[in-house]
Protein backbone atom coordinates (compact mmCIF):
# COMPACT_ATOMS: atom_id res chain seq x y z
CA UNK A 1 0.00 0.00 0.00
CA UNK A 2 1.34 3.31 -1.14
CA UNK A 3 1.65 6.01 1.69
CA UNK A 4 -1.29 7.79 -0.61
CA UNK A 5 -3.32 5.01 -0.16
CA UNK A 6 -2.74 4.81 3.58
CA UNK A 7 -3.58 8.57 4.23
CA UNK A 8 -6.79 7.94 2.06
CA UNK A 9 -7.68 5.12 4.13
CA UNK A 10 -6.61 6.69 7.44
CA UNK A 11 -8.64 10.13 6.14
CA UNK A 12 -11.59 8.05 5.39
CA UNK A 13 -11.34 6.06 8.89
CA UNK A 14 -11.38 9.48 10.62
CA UNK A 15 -14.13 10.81 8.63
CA UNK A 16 -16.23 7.82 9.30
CA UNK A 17 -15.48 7.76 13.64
CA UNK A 18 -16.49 11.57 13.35
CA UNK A 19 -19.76 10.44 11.76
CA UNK A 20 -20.44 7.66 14.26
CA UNK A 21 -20.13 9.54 17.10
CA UNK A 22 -22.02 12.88 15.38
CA UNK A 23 -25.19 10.36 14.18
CA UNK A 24 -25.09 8.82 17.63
CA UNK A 25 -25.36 12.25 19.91
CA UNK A 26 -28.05 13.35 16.81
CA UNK A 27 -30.06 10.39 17.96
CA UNK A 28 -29.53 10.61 21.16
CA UNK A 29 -30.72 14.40 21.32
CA UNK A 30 -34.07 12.91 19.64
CA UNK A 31 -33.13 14.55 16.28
CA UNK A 32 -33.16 11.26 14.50
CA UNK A 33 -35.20 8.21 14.85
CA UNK A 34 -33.56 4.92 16.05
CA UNK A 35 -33.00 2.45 13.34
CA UNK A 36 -33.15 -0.72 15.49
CA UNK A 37 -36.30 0.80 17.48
CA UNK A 38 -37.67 2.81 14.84
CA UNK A 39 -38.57 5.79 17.49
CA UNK A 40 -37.34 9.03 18.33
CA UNK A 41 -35.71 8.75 21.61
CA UNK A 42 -33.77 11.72 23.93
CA UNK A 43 -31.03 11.00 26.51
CA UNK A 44 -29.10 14.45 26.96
CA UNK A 45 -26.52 12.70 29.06
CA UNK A 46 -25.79 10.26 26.54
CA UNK A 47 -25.66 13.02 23.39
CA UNK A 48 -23.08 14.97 26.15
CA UNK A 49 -20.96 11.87 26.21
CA UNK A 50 -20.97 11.75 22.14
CA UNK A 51 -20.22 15.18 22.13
CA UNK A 52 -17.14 15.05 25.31
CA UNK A 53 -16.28 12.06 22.99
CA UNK A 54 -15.27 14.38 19.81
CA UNK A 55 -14.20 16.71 22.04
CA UNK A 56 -10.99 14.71 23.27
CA UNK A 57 -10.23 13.40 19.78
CA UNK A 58 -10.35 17.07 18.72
CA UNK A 59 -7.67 17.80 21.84
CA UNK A 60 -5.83 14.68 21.30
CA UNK A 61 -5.92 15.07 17.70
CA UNK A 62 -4.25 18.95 17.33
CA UNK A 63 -1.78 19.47 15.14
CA UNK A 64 -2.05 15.47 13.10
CA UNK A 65 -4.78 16.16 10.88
CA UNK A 66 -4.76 17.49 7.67
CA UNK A 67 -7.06 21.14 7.17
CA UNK A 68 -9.88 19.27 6.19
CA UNK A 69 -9.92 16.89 8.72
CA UNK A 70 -9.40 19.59 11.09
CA UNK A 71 -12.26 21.46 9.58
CA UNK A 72 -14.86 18.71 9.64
CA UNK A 73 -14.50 17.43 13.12
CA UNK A 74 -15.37 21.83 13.97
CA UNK A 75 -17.80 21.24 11.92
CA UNK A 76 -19.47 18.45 13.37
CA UNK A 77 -18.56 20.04 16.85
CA UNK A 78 -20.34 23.49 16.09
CA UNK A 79 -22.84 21.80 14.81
CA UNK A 80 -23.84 19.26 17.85
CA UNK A 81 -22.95 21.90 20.10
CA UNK A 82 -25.85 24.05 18.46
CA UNK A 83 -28.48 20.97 18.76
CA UNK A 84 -27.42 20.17 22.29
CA UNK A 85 -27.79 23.85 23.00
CA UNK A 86 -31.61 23.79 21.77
CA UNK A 87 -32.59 20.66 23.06
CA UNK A 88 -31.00 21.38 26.72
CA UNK A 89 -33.28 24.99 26.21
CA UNK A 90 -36.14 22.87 25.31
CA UNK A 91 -36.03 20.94 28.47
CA UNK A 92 -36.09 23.91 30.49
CA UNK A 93 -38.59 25.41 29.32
CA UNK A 94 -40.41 22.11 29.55
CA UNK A 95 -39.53 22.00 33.59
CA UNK A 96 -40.70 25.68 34.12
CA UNK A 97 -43.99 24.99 32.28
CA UNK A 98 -44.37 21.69 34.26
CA UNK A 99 -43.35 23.62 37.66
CA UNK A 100 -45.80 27.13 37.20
CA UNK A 101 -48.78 24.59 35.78
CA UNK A 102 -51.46 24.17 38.20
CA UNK A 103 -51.71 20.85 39.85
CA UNK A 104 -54.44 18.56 38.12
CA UNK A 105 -56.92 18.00 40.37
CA UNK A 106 -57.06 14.12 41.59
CA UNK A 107 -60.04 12.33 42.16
CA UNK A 108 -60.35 10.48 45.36
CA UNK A 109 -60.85 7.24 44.61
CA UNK A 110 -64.45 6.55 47.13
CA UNK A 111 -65.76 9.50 45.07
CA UNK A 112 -64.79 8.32 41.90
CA UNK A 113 -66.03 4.43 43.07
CA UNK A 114 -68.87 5.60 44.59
CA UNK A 115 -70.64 7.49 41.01
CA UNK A 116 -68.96 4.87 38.44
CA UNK A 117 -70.24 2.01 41.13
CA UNK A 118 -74.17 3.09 40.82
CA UNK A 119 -76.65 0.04 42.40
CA UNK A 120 -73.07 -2.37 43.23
CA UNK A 121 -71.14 -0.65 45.91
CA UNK A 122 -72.04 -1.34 49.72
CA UNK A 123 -73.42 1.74 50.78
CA UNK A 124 -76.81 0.33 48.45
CA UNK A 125 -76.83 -2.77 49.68
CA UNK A 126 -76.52 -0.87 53.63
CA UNK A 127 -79.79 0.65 52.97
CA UNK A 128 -82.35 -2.59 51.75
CA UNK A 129 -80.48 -4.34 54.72
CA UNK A 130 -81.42 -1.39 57.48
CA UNK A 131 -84.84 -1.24 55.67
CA UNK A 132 -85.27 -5.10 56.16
CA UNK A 133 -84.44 -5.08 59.89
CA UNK A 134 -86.40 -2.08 60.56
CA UNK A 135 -89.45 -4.09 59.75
């Protein structure tokens, strides 16, 4: 193999780890649907570990890649940095609305029992059976 052919390959290798790890933090920021479970799924913590993950190849990387290489991996890293932004902005704004929402009211369940339960609960068979020894 000519040392062409090894950069390609090596160039090609890098290219394709930067993709893994940017598709896996894109799916795990629930901006891509799951191939194996075919749903949308979000796990911030996990997208921050894809993201931490670039991050040290970036840092361990300096200075031994090529311009483009250099260029795509900011890139990607802009780019998921962006999304993780929104998403992390999303939740918040999700946890405020959750927090300043009035409580739903709860029904007690001997209320609830008591009108779905019409003619079977106890409290109408009490009544025929006070009625009965009354006589």
């Amino acid at each position: 193999m000519s040392p062409d052919e090894s950069y390609d390959k090596n160039q090609a290798l890098f290219i394709q780890l930067v993709l893994t790890f940017q598709a896996a933090a894109m799916q795990q920021m629930g901006k891509v649907q799951n191939p194996i479970t075919q749903k949308v799924e979000r796990n911030l913590e996990q997208a921050k570990f894809s993201i931490d993950m670039l991050e040290m190849i970036e840092n361990r990387t300096k200075g031994n890649l090529s311009e483009s290489e250099g260029k795509f991996l900011e890139h990607a890293l802009f780019d998921l940095r962006m999304n993780y932004v929104d998403e992390a902005k999303k939740d918040e704004e999700e946890k405020k609305k959750a927090a300043s929402a009035p409580p739903k009211p709860e029904k007690p369940e001997s209320a609830s029992g008591a009108s779905a339960g019409e003619g079977e609960g106890p409290e109408e068979k009490s009544p025929p059976d006070q009625k009965a020894s009354d006589r």
